[in-house]
N, C-alpha and C. Protein backbone atom coordinates (compact mmCIF):
# COMPACT_ATOMS: atom_id res chain seq x y z
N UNK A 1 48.07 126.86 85.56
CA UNK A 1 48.49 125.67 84.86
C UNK A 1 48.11 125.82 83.39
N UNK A 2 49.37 125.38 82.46
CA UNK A 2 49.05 125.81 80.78
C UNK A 2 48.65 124.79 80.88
N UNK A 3 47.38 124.85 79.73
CA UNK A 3 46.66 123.57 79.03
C UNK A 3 47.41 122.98 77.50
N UNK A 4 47.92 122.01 77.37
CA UNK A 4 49.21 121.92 76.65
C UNK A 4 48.18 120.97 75.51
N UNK A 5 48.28 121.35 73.83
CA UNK A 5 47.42 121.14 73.10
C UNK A 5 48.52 120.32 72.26
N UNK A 6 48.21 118.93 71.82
CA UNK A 6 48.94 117.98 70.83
C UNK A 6 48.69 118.45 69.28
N UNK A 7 49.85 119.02 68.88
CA UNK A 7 50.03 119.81 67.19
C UNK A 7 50.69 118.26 66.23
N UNK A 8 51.09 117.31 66.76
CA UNK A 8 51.94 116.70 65.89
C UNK A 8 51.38 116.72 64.32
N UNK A 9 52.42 116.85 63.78
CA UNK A 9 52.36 117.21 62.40
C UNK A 9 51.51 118.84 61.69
N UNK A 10 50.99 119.20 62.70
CA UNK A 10 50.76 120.72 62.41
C UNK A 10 51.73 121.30 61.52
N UNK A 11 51.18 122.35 60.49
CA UNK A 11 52.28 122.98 60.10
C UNK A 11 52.19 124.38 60.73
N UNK A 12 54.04 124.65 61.19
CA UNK A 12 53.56 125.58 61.48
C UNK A 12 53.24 126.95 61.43
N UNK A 13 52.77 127.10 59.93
CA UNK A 13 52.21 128.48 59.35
C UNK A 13 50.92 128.54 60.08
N UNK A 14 50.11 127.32 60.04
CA UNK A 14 49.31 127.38 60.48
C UNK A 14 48.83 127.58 61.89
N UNK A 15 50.09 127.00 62.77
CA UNK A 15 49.82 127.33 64.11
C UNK A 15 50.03 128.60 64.74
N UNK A 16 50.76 129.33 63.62
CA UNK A 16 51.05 130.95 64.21
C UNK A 16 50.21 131.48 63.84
N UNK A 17 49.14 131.13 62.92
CA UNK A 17 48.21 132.17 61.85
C UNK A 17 47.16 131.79 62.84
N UNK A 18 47.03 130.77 63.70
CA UNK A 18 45.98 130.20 64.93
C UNK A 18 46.32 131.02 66.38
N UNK A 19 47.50 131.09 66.41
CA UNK A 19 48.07 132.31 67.53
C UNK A 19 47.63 133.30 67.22
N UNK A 20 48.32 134.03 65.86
CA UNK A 20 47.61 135.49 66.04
C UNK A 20 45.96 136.06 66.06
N UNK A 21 45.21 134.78 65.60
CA UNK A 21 43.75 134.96 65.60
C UNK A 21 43.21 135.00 67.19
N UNK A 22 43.97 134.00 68.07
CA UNK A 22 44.02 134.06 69.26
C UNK A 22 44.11 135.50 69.95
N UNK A 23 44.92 135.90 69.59
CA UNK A 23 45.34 137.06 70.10
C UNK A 23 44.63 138.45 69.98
N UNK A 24 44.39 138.06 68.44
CA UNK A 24 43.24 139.55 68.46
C UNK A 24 42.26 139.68 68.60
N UNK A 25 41.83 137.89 68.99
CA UNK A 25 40.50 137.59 69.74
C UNK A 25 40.18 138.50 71.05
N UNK A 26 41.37 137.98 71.79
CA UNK A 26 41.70 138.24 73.24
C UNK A 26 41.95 139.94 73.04
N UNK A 27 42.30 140.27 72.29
CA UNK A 27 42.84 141.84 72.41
C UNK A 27 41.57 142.88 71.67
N UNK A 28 40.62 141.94 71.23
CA UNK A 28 39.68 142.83 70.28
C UNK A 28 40.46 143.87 69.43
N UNK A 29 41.26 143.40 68.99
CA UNK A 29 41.95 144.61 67.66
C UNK A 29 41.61 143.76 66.60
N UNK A 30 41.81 144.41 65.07
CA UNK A 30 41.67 144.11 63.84
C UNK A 30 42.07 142.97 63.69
N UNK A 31 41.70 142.21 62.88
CA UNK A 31 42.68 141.93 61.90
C UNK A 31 43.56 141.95 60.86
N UNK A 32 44.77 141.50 60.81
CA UNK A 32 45.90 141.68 59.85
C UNK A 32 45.38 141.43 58.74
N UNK A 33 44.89 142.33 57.50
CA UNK A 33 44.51 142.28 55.98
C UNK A 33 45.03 140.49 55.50
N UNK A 34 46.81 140.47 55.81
CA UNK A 34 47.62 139.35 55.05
C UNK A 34 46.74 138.21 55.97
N UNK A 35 46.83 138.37 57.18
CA UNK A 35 46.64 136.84 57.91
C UNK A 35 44.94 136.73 57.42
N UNK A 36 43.81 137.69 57.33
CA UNK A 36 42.73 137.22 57.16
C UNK A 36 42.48 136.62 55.51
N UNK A 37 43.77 136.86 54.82
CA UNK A 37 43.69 136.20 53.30
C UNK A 37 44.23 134.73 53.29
N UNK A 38 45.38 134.71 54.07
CA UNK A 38 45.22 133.27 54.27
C UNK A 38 45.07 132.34 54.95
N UNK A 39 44.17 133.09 56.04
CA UNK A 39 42.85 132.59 56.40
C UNK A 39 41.66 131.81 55.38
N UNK A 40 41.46 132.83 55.04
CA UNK A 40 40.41 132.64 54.53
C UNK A 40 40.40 131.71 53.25
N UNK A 41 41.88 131.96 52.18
CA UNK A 41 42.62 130.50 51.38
C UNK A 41 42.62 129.28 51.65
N UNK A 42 42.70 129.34 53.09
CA UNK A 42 43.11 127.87 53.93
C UNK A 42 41.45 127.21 53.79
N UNK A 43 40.45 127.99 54.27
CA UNK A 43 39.23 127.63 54.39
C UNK A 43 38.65 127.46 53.09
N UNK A 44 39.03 127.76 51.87
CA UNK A 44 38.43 127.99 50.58
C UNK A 44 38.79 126.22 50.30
N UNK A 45 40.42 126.11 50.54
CA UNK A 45 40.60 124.99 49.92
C UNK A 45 39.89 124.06 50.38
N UNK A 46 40.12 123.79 51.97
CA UNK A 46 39.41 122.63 52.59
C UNK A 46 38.15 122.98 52.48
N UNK A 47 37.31 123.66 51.77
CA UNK A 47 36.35 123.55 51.71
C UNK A 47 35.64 122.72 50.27
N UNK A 48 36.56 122.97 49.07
CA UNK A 48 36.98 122.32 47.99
C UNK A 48 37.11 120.75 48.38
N UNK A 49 37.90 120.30 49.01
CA UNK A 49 38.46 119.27 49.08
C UNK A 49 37.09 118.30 49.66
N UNK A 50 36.64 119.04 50.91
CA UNK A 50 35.29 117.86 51.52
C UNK A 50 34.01 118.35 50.30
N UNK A 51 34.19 119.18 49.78
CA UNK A 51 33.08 119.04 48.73
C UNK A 51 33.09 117.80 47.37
N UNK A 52 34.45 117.95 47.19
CA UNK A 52 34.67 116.40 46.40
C UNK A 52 34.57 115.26 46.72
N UNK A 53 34.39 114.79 48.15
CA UNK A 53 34.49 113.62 48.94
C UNK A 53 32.95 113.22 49.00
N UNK A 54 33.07 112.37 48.91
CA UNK A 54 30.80 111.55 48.97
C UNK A 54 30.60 112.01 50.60
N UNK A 55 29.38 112.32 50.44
CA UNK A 55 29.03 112.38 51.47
C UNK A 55 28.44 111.43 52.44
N UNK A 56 28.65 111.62 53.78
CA UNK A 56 28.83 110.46 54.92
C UNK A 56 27.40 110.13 55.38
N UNK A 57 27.23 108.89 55.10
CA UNK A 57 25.84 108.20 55.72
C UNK A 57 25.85 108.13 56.88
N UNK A 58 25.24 108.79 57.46
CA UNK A 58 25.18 109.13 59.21
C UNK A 58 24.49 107.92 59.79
N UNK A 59 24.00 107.62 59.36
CA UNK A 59 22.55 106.35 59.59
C UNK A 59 23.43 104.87 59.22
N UNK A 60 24.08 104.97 58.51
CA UNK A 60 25.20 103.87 58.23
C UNK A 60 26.38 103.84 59.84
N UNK A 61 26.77 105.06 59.85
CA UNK A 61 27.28 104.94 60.61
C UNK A 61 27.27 104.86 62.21
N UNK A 62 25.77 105.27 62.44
CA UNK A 62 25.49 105.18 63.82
C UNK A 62 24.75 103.76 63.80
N UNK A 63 24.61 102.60 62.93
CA UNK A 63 24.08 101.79 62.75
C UNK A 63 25.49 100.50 63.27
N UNK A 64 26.09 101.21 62.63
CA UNK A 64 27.73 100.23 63.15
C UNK A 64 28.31 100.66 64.23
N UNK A 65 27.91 101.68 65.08
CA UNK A 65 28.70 102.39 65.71
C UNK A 65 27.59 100.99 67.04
N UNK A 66 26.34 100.93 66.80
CA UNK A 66 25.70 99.90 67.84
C UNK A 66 26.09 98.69 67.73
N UNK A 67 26.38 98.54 66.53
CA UNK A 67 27.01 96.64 66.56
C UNK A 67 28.17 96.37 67.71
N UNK A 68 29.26 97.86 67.52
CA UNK A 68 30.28 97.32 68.04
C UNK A 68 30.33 97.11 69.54
């Protein structure tokens, strides 16, 4: 039985560049030079992006998370 995973709105560069990592997981071969660059682009940005964002009061939030 396939385990069927919800992509909506995925793009899908990204879901093939998530396949082939899959794959050479499973196959223990290299990786593709191109796919580990934008790989690794993809991770640079979003890493940019939550660095600009304030950071999350954990204690705030597990504080409301008991009210509700």
């Amino acid at each position: 039985m396939a385990t069927e995973t919800k992509t909506a709105g995925a793009d899908p560069e990204v879901l093939a560049d998530i396949d082939a990592l899959m794959r050479h997981a499973a196959e223990k071969s290299p990786v593709d030079p191109e796919l580990f660059r934008r790989v690794n682009e993809r991770a640079d940005r979003l890493t940019d992006e939550l660095r600009r964002k304030p950071p999350i009061d954990i204690e705030q939030l597990l504080h409301d998370a008991r009210e509700e």
